[in-house]
Protein backbone atom coordinates (compact mmCIF):
# COMPACT_ATOMS: atom_id res chain seq x y z
CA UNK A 1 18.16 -6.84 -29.41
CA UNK A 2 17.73 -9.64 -30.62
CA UNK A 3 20.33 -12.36 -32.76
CA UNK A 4 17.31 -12.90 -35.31
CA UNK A 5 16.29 -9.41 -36.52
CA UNK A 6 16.96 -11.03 -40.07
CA UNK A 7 15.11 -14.64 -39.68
CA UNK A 8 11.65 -13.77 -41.35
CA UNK A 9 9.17 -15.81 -38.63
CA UNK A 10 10.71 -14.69 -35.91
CA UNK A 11 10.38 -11.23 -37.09
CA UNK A 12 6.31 -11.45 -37.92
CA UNK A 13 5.96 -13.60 -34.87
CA UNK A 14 8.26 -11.89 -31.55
CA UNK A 15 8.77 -8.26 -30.39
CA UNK A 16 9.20 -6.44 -27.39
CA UNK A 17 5.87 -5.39 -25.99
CA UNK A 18 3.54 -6.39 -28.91
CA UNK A 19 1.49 -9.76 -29.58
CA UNK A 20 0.75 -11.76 -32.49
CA UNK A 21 -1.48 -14.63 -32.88
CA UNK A 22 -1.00 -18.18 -34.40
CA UNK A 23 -3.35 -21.40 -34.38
CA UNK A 24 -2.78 -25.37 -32.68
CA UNK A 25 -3.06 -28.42 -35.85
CA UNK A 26 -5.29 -29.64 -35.82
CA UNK A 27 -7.41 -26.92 -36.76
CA UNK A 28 -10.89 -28.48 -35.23
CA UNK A 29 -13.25 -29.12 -32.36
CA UNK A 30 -12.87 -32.51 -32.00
CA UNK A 31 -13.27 -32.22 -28.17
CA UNK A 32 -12.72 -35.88 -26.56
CA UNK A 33 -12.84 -37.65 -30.06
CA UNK A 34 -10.11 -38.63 -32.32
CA UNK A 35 -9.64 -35.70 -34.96
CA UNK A 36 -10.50 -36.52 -38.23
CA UNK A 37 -7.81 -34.25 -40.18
CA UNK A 38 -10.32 -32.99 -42.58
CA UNK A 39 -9.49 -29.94 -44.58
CA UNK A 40 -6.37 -29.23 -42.84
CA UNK A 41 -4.92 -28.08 -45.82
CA UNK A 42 -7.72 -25.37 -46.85
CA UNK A 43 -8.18 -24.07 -42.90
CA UNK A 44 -4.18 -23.79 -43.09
CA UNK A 45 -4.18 -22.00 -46.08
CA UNK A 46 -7.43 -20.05 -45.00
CA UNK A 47 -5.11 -18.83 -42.03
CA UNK A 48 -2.57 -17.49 -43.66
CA UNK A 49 -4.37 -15.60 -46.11
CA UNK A 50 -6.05 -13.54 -43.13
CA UNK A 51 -2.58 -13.07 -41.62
CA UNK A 52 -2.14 -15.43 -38.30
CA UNK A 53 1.92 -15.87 -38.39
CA UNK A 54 2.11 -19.69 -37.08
CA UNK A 55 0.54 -23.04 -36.72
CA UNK A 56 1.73 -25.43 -34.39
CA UNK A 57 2.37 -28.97 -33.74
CA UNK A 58 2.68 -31.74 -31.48
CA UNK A 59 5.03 -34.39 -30.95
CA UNK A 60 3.15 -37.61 -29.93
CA UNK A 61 3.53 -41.12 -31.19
CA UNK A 62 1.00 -43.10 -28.65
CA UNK A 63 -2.94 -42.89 -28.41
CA UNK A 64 -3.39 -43.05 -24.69
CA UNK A 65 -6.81 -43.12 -22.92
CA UNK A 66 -5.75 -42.94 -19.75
CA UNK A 67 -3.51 -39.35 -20.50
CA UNK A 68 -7.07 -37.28 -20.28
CA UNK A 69 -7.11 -36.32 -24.05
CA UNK A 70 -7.21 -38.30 -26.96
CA UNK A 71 -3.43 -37.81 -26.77
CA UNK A 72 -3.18 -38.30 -30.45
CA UNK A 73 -1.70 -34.34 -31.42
CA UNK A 74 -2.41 -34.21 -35.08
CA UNK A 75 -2.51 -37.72 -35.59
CA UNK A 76 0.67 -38.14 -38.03
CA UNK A 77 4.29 -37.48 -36.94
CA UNK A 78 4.97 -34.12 -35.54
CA UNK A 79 8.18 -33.18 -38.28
CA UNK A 80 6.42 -34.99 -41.19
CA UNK A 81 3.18 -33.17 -41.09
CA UNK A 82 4.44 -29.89 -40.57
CA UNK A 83 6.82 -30.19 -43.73
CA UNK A 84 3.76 -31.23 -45.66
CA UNK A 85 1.48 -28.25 -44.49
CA UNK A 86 4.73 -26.13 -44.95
CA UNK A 87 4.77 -27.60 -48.78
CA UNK A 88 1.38 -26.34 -49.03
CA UNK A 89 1.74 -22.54 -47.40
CA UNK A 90 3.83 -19.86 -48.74
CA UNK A 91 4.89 -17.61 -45.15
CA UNK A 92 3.42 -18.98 -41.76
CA UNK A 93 5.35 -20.26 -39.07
CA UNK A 94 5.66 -23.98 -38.70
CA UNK A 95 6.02 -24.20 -34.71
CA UNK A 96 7.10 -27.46 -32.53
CA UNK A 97 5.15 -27.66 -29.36
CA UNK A 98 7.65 -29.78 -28.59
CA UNK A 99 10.21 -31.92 -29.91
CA UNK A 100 10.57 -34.42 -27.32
CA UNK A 101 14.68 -34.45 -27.16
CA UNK A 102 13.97 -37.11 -24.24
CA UNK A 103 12.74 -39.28 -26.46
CA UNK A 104 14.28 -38.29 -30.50
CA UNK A 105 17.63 -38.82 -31.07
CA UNK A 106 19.45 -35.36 -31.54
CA UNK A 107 21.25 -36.36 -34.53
CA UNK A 108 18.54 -37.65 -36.86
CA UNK A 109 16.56 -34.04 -35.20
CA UNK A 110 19.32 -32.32 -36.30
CA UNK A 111 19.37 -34.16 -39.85
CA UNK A 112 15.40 -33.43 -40.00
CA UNK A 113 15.27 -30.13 -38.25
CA UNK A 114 18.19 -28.87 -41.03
CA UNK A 115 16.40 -30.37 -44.06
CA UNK A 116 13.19 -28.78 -43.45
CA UNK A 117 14.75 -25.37 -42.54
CA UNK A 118 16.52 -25.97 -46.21
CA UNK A 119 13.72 -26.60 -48.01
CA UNK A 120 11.52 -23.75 -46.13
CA UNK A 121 13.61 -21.12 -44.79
CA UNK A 122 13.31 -18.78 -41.81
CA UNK A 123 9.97 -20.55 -41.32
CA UNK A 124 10.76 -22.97 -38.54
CA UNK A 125 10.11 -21.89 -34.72
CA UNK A 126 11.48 -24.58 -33.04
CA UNK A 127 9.99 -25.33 -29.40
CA UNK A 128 11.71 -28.47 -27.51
CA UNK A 129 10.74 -30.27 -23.77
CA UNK A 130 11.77 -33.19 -22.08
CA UNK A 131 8.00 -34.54 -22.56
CA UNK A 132 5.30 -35.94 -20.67
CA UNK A 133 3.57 -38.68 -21.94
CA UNK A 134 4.70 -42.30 -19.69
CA UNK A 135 3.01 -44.17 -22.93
CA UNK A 136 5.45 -43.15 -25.46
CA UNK A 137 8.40 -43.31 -22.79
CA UNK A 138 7.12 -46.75 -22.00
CA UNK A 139 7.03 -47.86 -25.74
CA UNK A 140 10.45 -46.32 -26.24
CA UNK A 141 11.95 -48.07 -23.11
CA UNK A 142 13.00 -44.79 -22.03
CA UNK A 143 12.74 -43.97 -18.26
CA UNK A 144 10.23 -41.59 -18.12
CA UNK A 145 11.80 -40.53 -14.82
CA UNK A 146 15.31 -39.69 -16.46
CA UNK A 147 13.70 -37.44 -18.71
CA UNK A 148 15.42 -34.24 -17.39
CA UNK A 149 19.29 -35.55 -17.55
CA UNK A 150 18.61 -36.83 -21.15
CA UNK A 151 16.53 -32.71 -22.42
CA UNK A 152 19.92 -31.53 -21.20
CA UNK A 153 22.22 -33.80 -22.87
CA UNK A 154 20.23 -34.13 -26.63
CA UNK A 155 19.81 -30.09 -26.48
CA UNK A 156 23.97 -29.69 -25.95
CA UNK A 157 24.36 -32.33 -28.72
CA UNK A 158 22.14 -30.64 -31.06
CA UNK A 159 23.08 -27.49 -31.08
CA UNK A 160 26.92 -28.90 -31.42
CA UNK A 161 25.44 -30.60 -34.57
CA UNK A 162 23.31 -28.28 -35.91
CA UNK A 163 25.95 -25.31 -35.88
CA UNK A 164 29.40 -26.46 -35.46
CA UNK A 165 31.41 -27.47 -38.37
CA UNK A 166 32.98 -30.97 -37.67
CA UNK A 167 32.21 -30.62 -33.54
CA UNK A 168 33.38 -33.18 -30.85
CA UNK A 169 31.07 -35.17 -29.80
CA UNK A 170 31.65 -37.18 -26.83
CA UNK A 171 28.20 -38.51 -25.07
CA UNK A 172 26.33 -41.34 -23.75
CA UNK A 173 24.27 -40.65 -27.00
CA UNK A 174 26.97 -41.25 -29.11
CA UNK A 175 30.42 -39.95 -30.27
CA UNK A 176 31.24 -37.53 -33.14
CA UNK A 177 35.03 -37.14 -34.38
CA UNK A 178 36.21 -35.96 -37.60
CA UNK A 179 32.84 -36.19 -39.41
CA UNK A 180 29.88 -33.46 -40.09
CA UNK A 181 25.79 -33.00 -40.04
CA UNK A 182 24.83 -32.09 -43.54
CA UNK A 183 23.14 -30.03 -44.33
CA UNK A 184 23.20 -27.25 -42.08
CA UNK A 185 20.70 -24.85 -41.41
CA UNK A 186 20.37 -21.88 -43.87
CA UNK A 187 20.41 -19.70 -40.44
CA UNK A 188 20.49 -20.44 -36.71
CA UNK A 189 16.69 -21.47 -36.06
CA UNK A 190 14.90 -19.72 -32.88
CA UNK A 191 14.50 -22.48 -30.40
CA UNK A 192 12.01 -22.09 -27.15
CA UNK A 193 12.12 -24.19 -24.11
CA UNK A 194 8.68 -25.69 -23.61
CA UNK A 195 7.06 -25.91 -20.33
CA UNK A 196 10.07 -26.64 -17.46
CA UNK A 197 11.40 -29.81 -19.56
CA UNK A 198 12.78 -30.74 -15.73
CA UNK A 199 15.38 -27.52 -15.52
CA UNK A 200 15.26 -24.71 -13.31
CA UNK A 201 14.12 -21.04 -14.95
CA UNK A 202 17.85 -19.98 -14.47
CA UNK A 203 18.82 -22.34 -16.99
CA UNK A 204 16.20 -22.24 -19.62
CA UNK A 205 16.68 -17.99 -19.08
CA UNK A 206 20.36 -18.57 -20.07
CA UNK A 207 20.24 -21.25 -22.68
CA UNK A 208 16.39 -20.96 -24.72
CA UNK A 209 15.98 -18.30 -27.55
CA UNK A 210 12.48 -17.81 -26.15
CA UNK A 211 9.89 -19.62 -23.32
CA UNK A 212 7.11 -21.30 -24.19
CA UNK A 213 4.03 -22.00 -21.21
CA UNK A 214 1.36 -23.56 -20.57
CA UNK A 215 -2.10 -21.07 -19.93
CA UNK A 216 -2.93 -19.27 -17.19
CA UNK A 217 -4.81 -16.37 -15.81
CA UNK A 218 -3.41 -13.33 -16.71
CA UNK A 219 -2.90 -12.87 -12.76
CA UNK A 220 -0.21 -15.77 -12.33
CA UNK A 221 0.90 -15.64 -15.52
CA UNK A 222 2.24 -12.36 -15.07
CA UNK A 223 3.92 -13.17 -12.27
CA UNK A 224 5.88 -15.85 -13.86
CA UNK A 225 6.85 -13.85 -16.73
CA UNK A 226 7.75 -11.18 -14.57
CA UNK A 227 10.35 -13.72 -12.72
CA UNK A 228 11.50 -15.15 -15.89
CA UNK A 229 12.43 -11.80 -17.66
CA UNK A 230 14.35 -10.43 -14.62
CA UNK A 231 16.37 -14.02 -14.57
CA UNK A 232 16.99 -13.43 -18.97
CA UNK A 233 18.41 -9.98 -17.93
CA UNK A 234 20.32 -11.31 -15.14
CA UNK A 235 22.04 -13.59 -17.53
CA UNK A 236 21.79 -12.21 -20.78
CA UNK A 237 21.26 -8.43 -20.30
CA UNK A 238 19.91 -6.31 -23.01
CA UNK A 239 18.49 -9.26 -25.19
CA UNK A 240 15.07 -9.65 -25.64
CA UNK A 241 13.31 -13.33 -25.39
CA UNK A 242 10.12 -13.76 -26.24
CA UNK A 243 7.22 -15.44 -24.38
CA UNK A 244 4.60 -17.94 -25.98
CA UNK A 245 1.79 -19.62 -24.44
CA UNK A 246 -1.55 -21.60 -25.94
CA UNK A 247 -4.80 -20.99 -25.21
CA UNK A 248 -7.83 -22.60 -25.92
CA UNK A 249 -10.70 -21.17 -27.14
CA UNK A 250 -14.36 -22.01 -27.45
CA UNK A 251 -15.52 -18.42 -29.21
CA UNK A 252 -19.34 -17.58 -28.59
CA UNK A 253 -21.70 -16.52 -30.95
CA UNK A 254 -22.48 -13.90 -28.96
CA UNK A 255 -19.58 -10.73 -29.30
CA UNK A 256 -20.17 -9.84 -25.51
CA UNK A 257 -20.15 -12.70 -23.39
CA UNK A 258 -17.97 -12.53 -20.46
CA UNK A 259 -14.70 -15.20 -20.21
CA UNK A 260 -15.17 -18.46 -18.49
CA UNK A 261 -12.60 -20.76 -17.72
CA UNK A 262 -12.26 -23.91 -19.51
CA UNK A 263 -9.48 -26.68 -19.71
CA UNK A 264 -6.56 -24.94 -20.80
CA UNK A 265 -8.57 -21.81 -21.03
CA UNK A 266 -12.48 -19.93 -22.14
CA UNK A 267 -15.50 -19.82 -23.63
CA UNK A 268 -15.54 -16.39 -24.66
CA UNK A 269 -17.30 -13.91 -27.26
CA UNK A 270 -14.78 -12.37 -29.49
CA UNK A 271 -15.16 -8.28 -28.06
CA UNK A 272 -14.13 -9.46 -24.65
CA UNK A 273 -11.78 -11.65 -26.31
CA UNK A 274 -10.09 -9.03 -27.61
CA UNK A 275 -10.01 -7.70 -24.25
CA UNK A 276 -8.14 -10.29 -22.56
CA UNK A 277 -5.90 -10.76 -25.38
CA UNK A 278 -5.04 -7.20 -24.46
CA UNK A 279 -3.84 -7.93 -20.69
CA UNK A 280 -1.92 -10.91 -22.09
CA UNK A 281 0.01 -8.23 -24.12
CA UNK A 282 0.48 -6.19 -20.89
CA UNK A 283 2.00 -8.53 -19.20
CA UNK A 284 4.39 -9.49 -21.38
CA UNK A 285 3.08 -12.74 -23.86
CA UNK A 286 4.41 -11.64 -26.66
CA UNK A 287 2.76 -14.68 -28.83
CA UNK A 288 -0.64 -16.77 -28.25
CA UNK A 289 -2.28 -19.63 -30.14
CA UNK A 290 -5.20 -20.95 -30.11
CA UNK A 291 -6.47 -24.54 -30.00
CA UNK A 292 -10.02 -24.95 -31.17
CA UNK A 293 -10.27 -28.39 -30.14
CA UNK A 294 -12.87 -27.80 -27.26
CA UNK A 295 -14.90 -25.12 -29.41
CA UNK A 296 -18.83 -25.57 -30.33
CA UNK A 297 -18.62 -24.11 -33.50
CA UNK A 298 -17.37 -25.30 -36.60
CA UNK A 299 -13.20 -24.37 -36.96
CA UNK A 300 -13.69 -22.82 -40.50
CA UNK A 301 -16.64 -20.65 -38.94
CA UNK A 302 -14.22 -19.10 -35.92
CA UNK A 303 -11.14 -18.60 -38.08
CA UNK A 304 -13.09 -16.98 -40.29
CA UNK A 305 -14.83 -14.29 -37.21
CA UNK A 306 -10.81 -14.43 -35.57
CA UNK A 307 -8.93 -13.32 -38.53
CA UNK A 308 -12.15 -10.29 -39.39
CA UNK A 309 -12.65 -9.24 -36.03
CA UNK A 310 -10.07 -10.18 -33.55
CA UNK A 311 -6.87 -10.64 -35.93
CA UNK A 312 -6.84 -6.86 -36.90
CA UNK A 313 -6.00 -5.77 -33.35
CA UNK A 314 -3.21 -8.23 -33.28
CA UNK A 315 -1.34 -8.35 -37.12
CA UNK A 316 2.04 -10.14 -38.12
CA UNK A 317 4.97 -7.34 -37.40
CA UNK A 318 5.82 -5.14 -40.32
């Protein structure tokens, strides 16, 4: 079971043994290059129409060379964007991929996080880390290396602030007696740890609604899911916790060619796309989305051949 049977996303997004499919902002194959943003709107939109049940976002404030990408996410501010694609869609998920508690305050995410779930219920997947990026931690004068000890103490404050009704708050990050976050969330928002963010699995399998990884083979992925479910039953038992991972895709014109590996994951056509999506489902990811960035063809062209030929195999849950 799980505590958000009645939180809409969740429910077209997560359950046990099936997979659903979602898309990375920005939604183009800018490759090396600084995305350019265009027609986010429309390609969102497009999306949703053909059924993929999220679109997801990244929290990054620096451009940073030296980090391997441009290192940019979607250019704009993780929590302002999504609230103006969310403005602009009618039922998709609006994913984090992740807040960076290392680096936000947890009371203004709290204040944020609770307005946009107001204004757009039930449509907020909420994935936090401890972050990786020494630019932004540098610009913040934030020690990139105390990254885990600060994760641990924004996530206890936000969830205090987010769902207790005049808590008491006593933390390095700052004390909260006799006064309350306002608003609160409409309902209590599914929120997946993202990556490690510096814990140990044990803790992530007791306190996450959900794990979020990075890609891998289905091989070692398997594995890892495999260790991480017996740890959620272990301390949870008999609640289900879904897994999400990213992939990206550079889909062939040609149906039938074979996977091969690139960054983060393949070049593949879309029949023995379907097939791998397939294994992923066996092994327990339970949702996958797909960045386009590295992708040869146009991002309007391979939503369009995703959500016709590939999309059917994997719908929203009824």
């Amino acid at each position: 079971m799980s505590e958000f049977s009645n939180y809409r996303s969740y429910n077209r997004m997560y359950k046990e043994g099936e997979l659903t499919l979602g898309l990375h902002i920005p939604l183009e194959n800018y490759r090396f290059d600084t995305p350019t943003m265009e027609k986010q709107v429309e390609l969102s939109q497009l999306a949703e129409n053909y059924g993929f049940t999220s679109l997801w976002f990244r929290d990054v404030i620096l451009e940073d060379p030296s980090f391997g990408d441009p290192a940019v996410g979607q250019i704009y501010d993780m929590l302002i964007y999504l609230t103006y694609l969310a403005s602009q869609t009618k039922e998709i998920a609006l994913g984090t991929s992740a807040i960076v508690l290392s680096l936000r305050h947890p009371l203004r995410v709290a204040k944020e996080i609770a307005t946009i779930d107001q204004l757009f219920p039930e449509r907020l997947i909420m994935g936090v880390s401890s972050g990786d990026r020494r630019a932004d931690f540098h610009g913040l004068n934030i020690q990139h290396e105390d990254r885990g000890r600060r994760f641990i103490e924004a996530f206890q404050y936000l969830n205090q602030v987010l769902y207790e009704e005049f808590p008491s708050i006593r933390s390095s990050l700052g004390d909260i007696q006799g006064s309350n976050l306002v608003p609160k969330p409409t309902k209590r928002i599914p929120t997946m740890i993202t990556g490690y963010a510096q814990q140990s699995m044990e803790w992530f399998a007791k306190n996450g609604d959900g794990w979020m990884y990075y890609p891998r083979s289905p091989y070692l992925q398997a594995e890892t899911i495999r260790q991480w479910r017996e740890l959620v039953e272990q301390y949870c038992p008999g609640v289900f916790k879904p897994f999400t991972q990213p992939m990206h895709l550079d889909l062939s014109e040609d149906p039938n060619e074979m996977p091969t590996p690139i960054r983060l994951g393949f070049r593949v056509g879309r029949n023995r796309l379907i097939e791998l999506l397939n294994i992923y489902k066996e092994i327990g990811v339970n949702h996958l989305f797909f960045a386009l960035f590295d992708s040869k063809r146009p991002a309007e062209e391979v939503i369009h051949e995703l959500g016709q030929e590939v999309l059917p195999h994997f719908p929203a849950i009824k």
